[in-house]
Protein backbone atom coordinates (compact mmCIF):
# COMPACT_ATOMS: atom_id res chain seq x y z
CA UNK A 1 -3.32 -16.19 24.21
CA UNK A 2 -4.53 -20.39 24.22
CA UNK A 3 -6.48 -19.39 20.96
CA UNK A 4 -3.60 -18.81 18.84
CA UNK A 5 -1.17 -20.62 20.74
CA UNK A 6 0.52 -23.72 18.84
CA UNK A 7 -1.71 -22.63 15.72
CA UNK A 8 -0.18 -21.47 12.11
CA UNK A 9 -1.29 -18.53 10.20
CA UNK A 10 -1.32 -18.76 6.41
CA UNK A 11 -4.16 -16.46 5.57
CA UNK A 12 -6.26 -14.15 7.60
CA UNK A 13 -9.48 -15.57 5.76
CA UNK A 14 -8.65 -18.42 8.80
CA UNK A 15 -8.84 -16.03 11.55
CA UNK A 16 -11.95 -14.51 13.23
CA UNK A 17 -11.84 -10.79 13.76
CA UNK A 18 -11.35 -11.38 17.55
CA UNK A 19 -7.88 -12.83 16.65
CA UNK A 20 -7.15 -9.96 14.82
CA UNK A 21 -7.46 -8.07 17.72
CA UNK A 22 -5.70 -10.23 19.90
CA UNK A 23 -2.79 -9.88 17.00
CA UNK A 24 -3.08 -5.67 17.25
CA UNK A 25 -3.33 -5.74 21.53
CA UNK A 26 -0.21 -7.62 21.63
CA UNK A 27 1.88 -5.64 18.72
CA UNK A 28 0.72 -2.40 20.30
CA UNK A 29 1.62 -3.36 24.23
CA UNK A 30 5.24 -5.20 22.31
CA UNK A 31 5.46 -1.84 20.20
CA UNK A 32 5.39 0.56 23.95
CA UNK A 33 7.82 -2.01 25.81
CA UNK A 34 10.23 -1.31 22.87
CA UNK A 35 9.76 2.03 23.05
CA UNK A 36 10.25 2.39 26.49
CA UNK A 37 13.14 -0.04 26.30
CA UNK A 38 11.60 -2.75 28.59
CA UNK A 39 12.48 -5.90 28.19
CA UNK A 40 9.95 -8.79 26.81
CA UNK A 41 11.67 -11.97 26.79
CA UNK A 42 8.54 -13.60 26.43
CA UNK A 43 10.22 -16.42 23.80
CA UNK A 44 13.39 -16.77 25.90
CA UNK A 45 14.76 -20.34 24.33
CA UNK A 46 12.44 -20.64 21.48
CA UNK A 47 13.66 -20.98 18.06
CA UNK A 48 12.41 -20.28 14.28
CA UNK A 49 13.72 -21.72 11.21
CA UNK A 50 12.86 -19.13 8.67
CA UNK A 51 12.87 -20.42 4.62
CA UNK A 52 13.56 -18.09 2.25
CA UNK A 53 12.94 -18.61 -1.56
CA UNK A 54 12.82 -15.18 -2.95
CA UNK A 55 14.51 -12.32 -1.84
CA UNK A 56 13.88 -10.07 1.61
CA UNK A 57 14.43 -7.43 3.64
CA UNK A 58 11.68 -6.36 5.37
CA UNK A 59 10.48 -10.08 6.04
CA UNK A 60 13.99 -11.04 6.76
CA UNK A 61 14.96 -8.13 9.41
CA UNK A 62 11.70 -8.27 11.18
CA UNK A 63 11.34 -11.73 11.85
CA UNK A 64 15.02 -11.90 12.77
CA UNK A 65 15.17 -8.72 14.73
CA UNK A 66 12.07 -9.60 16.44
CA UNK A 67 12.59 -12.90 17.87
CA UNK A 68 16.06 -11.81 18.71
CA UNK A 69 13.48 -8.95 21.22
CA UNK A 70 11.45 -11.26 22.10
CA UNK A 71 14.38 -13.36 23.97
CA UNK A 72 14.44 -16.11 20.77
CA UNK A 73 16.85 -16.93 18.35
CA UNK A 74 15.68 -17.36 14.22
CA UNK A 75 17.39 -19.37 11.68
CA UNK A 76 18.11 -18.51 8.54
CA UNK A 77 17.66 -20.97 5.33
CA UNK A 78 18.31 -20.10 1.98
CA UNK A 79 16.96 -21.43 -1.42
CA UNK A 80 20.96 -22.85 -1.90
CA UNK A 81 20.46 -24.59 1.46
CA UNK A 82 17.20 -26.24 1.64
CA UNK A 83 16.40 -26.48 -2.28
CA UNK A 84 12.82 -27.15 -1.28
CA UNK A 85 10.70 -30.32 -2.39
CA UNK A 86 14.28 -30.81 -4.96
CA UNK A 87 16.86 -31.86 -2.88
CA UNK A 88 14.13 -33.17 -0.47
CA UNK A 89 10.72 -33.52 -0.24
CA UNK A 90 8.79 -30.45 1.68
CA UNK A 91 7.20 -32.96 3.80
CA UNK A 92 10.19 -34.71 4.77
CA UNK A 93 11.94 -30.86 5.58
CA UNK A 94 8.70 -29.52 7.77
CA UNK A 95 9.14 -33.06 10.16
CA UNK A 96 12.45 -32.95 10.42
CA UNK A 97 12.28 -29.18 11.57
CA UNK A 98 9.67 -29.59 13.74
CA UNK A 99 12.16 -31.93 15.76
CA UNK A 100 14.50 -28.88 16.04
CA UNK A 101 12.83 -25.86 16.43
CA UNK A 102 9.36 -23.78 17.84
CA UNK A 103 7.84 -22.64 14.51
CA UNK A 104 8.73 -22.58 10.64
CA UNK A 105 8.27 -19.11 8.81
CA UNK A 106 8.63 -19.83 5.03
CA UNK A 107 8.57 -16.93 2.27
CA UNK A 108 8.24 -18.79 -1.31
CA UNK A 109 6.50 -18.58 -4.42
CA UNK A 110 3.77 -21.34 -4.71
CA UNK A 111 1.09 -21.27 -2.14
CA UNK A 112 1.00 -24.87 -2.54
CA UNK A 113 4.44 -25.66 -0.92
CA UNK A 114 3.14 -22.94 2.20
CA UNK A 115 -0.03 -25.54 2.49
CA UNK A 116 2.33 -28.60 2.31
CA UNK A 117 4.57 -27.03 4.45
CA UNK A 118 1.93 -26.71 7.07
CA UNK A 119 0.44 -30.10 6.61
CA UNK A 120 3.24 -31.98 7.46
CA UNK A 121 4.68 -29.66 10.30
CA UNK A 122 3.90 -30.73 13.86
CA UNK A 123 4.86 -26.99 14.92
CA UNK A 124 3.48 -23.65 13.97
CA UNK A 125 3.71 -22.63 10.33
CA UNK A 126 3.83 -18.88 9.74
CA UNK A 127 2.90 -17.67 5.67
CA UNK A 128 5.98 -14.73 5.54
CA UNK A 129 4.65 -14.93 1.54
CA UNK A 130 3.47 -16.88 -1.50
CA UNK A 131 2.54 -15.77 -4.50
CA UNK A 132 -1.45 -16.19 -3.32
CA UNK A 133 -1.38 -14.41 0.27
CA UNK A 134 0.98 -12.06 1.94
CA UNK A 135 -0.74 -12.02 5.94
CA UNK A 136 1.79 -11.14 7.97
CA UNK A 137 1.88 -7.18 5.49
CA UNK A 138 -1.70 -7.22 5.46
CA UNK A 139 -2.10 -7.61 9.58
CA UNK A 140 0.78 -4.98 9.47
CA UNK A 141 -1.03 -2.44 7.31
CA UNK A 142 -4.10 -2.23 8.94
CA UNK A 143 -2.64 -2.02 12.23
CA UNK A 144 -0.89 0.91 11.04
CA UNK A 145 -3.96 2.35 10.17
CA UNK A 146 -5.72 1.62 13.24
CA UNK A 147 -3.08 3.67 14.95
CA UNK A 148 -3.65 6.59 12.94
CA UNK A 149 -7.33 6.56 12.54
CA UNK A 150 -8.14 5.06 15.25
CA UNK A 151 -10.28 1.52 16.17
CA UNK A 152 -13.72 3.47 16.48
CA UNK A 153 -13.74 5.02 13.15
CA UNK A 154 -12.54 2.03 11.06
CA UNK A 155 -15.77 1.09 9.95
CA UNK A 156 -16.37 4.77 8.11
CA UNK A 157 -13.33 4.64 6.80
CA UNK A 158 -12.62 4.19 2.66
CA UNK A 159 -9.50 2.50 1.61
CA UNK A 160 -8.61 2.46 -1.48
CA UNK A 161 -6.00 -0.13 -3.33
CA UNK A 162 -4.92 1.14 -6.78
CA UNK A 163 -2.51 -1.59 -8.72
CA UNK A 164 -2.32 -5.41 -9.12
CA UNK A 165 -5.00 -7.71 -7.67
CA UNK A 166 -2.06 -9.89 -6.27
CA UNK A 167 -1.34 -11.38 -3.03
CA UNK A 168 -0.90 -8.14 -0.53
CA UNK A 169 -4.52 -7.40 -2.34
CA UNK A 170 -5.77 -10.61 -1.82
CA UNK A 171 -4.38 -10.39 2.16
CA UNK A 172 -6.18 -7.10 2.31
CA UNK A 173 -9.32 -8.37 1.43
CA UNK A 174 -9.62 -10.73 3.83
CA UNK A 175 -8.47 -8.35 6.94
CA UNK A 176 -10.67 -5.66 5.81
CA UNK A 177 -13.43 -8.22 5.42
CA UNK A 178 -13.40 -9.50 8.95
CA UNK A 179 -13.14 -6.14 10.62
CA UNK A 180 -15.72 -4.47 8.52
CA UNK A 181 -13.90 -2.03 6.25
CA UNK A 182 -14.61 -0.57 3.17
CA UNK A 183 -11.65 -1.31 0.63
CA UNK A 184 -12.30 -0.39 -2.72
CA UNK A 185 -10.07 -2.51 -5.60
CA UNK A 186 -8.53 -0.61 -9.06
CA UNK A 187 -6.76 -3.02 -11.30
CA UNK A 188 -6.30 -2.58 -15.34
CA UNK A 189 -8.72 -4.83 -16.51
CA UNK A 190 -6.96 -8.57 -16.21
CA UNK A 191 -5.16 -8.00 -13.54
CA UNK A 192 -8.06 -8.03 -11.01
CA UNK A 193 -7.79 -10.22 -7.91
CA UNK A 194 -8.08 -14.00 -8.22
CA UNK A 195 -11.40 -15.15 -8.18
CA UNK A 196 -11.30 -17.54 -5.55
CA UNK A 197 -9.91 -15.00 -3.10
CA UNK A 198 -13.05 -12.72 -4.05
CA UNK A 199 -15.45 -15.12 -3.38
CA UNK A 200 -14.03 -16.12 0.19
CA UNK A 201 -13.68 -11.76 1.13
CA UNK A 202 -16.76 -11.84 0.03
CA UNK A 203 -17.97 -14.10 2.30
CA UNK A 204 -16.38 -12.67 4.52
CA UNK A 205 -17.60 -9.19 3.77
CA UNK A 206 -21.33 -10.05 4.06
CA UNK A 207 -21.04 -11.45 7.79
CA UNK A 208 -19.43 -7.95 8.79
CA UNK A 209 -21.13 -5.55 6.16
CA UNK A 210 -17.66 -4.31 5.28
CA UNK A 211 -18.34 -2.94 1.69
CA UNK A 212 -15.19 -4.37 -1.11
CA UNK A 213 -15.50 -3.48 -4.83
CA UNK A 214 -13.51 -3.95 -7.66
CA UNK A 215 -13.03 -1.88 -10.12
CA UNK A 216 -11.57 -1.07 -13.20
CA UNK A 217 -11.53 2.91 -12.67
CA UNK A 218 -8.51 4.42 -10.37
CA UNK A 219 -10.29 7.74 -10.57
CA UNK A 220 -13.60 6.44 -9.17
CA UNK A 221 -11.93 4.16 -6.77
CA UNK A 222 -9.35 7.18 -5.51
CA UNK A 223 -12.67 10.11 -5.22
CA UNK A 224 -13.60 10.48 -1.44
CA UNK A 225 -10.86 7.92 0.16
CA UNK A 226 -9.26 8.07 3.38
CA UNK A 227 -6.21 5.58 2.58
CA UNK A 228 -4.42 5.32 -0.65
CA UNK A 229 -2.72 1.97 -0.95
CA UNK A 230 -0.60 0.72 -4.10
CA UNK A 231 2.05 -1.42 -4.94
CA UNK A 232 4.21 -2.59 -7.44
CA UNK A 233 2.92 -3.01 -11.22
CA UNK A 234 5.40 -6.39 -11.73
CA UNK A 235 6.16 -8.65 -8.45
CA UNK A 236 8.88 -11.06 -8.12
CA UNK A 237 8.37 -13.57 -10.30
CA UNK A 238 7.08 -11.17 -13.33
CA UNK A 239 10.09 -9.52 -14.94
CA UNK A 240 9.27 -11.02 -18.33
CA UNK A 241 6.03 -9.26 -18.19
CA UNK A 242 7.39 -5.95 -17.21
CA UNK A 243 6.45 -3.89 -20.11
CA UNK A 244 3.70 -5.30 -20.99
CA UNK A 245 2.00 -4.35 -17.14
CA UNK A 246 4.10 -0.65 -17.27
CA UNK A 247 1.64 -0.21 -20.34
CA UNK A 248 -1.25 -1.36 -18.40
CA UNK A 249 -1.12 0.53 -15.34
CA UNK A 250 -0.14 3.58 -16.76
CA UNK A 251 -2.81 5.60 -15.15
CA UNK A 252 -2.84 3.34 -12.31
CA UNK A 253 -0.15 5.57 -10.57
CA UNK A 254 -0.74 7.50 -7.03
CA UNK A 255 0.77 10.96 -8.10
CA UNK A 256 -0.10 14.22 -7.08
CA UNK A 257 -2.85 14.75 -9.10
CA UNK A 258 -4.77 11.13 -7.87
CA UNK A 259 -4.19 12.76 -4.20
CA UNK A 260 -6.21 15.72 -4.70
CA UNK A 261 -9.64 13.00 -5.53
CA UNK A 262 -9.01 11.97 -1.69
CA UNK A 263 -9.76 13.81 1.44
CA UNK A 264 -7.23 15.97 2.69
CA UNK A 265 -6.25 13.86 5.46
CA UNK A 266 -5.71 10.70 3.33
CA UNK A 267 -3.16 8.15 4.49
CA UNK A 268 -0.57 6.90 1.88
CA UNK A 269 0.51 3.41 1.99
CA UNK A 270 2.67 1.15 0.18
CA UNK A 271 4.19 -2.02 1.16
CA UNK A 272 7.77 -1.83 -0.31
CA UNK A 273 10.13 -2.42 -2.24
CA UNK A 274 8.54 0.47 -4.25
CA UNK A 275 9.32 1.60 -7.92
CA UNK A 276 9.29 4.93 -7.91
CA UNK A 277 8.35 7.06 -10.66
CA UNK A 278 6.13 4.11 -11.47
CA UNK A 279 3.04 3.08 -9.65
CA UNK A 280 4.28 6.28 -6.88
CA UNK A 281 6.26 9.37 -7.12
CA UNK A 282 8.84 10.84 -5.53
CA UNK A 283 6.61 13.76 -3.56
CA UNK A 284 4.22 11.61 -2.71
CA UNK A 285 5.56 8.95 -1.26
CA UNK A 286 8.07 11.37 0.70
CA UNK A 287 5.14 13.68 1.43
CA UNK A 288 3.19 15.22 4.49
CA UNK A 289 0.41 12.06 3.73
CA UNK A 290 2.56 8.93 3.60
CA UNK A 291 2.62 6.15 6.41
CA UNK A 292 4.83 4.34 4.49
CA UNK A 293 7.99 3.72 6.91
CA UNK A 294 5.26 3.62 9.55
CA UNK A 295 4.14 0.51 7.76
CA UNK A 296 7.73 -0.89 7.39
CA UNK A 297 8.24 -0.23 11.23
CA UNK A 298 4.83 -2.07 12.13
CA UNK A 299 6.17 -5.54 10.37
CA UNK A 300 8.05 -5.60 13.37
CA UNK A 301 5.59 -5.33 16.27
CA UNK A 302 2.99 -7.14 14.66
CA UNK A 303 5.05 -10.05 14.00
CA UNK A 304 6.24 -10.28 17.05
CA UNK A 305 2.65 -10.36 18.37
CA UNK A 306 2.24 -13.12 16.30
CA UNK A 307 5.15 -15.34 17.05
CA UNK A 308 4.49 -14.44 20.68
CA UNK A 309 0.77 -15.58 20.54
CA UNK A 310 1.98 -18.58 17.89
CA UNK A 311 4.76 -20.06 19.90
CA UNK A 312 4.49 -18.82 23.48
């Protein structure tokens, strides 16, 4: 617990794979006190102020559900009410919250205001999302998988990631990285991930011999894998280029026909909100394969592990 405790977590490529663990230990003993309805207090009188610039629901309910579990109360601030680095500078927002509360979770667009954010914040900074990194999904997602694969076999495992090289794929990278997975990247050709973010998994990837490659070629990337993972073809942010990306992925969806190219058994995963009849169908996302509300369910364990191990 002293490892994490008092530090913030804005990208996974910043933790070693031990934390990781740490992170899954404590969301699966959280997850069976629930369960079992035990009580785990463990943040009884600690508070979160929790910034909001786009829109939530998953990051909104777990964070707020969980620290209300956890014995801890979490504060809600919208864009109207903080109007951040407008109505006053980010800096002067993350001191004067870190006088009033036990950690900051902030959900924005620019990555830059998450790093600002954490600079001048004398209290743990939690990334809920920027437009570069998306952790807290990431940690989720692979915890989720751990739980129905199973720790030993990660390491033979194949997931694949069929859509947008954008922040839940950047996230990905990294936590496959450090625990030595194989994730295998299809975007339309432009709308791989950042570069930056490939040369850090890299990195990453040749200290643990985890195998990532991107792609151009759902087909290729799909043949043989144990997890399908997707996501929407326009974030937040990207209405304007709507069309133009509903063009580009066209054969970028996970359909029926892309889950006979995986092994029987394959996992189905996507991080919601999704748009279905898009980048996943109806049957498939409701089938006998998807993990999909497991996923949603898992936001809420592991980030309770985290604000337990963060702020306890």
């Amino acid at each position: 617990m002293a490892k994490l405790q008092g530090k913030d977590l804005i990208s996974v490529h910043d933790l070693a794979a031990d934390d990781i663990w740490e992170i899954f230990d404590r969301a699966d003993g959280l997850k069976a006190k629930q369960k079992l309805g035990e009580p785990h207090r463990v943040l009884a009188g600690k508070t979160l102020a929790m910034i909001f610039e786009k829109p939530s629901t998953r990051t909104r309910m777990s964070f707020s559900v969980g620290m209300w579990q956890l014995g801890g109360l979490a504060l809600d601030l919208s864009p109207d009410d903080i109007q951040l680095g407008k109505r006053e500078s980010i800096c002067d927002v993350a001191k004067t919250l870190s006088r009033y509360v036990d950690g900051i979770m902030t959900r924005t667009f620019s990555h830059k205001k998450v790093l600002e954010m954490e600079k001048c914040s004398s209290v743990p900074v939690i990334n809920g999302l920027s437009d570069l990194l998306h952790p807290c999904q990431a940690l989720s997602d692979i915890f989720t998988v751990v739980e129905s694969k199973g720790k030993d076999n990660l390491k033979n495992l194949k997931i694949a990631y069929i859509g947008d090289g954008n922040n839940v794929c950047h996230s990905l990278m990294f936590t496959c990285a450090k625990l030595g997975i194989s994730l295998i990247i299809a975007s339309p050709e432009g709308y791989e991930p950042k570069e930056e973010v490939v040369k850090a998994a890299f990195g990453d990837a040749k200290k643990t011999g985890a195998l990532i490659e991107i792609m151009n070629d759902p087909v290729a990337a799909a043949s043989k894998s144990d997890v399908l993972y997707t996501d929407v073809w326009a974030s937040m942010g990207q209405e304007k280029e709507a069309a133009g990306r509903k063009s580009a992925f066209r054969n970028f969806q996970i359909n029926k026909q892309m889950l006979k190219l995986a092994r029987p058994d394959v996992l189905v995963m996507h991080c919601l909100p999704a748009h279905r009849g898009e980048e996943i169908t109806d049957e498939v996302i409701d089938g006998r394969n998807s993990i999909v509300f497991d996923q949603a369910e898992n936001r809420l364990h592991v980030q309770k592990a985290i604000l337990a191990l963060l702020l306890s």
